[in-house]
Protein backbone atom coordinates (compact mmCIF):
# COMPACT_ATOMS: atom_id res chain seq x y z
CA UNK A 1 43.68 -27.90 -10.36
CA UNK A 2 40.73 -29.80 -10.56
CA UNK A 3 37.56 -28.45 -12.30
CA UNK A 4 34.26 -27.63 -11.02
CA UNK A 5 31.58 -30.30 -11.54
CA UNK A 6 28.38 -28.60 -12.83
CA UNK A 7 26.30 -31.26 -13.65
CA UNK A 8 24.02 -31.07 -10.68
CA UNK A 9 23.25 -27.56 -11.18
CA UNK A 10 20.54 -27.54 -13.49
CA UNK A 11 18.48 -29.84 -11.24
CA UNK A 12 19.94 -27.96 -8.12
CA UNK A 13 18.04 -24.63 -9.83
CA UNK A 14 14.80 -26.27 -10.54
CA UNK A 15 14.00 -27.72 -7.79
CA UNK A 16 14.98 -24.61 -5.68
CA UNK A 17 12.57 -22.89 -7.99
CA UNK A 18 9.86 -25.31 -7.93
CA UNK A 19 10.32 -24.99 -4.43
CA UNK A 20 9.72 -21.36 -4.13
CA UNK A 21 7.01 -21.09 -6.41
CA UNK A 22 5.56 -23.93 -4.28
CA UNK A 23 5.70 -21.78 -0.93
CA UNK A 24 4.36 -18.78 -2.31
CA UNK A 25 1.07 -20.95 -4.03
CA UNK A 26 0.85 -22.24 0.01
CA UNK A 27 1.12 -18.50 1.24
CA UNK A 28 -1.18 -17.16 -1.40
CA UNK A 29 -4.03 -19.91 -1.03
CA UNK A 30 -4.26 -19.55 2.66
CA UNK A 31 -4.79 -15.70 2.48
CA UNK A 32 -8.31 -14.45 3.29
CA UNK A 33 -9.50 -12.30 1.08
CA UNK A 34 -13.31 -10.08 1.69
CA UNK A 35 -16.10 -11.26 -0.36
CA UNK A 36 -18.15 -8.33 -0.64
CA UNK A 37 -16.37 -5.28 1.01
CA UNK A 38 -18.75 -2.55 1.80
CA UNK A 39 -18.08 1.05 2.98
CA UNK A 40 -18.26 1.64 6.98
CA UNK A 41 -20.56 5.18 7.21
CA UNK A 42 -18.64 7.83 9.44
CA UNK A 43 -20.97 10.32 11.12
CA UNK A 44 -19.30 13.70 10.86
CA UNK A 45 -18.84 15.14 14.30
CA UNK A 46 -19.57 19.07 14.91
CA UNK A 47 -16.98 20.95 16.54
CA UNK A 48 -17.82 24.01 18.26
CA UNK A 49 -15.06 26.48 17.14
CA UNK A 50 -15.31 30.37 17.28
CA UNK A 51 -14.72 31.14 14.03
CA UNK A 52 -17.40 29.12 12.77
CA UNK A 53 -19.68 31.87 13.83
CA UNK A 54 -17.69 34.95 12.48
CA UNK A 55 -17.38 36.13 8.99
CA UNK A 56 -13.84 35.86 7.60
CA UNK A 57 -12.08 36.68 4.53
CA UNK A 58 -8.13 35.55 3.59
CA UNK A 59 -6.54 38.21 1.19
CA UNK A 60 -4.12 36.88 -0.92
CA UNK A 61 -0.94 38.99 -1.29
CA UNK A 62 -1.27 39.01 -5.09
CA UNK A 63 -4.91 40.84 -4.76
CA UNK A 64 -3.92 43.66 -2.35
CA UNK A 65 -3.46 46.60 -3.84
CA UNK A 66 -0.21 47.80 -4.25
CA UNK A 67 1.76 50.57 -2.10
């Protein structure tokens, strides 16, 4: 059975890794990135709802009194 010639493997590796790490520097430099990002201003819209009118209160079950 002959045995498995591993002497190209080291250099097989490298460059595959060289090679990798040379895509992703391509990928990474060609990204756009924002100089100076600012924050947009959102005007807050009014909705007319009917229970902005009325005076409400939520009772929580814990501060009822008890039966």
């Amino acid at each position: 059975m002959p045995q498995l010639d591993t002497s190209t493997w080291f250099i097989t590796i490298v460059s595959m890794l060289f090679t990798l790490y040379t895509i992703m520097q391509l990928k990474v430099s060609k990204h756009t990135y924002h100089q100076n990002p600012e924050p947009t201003v959102m005007k807050s819209t009014q909705h007319s709802t009917p229970w902005q009118t009325k005076w409400t209160k939520i009772y929580s079950p814990l501060s009822l009194p008890l039966r």
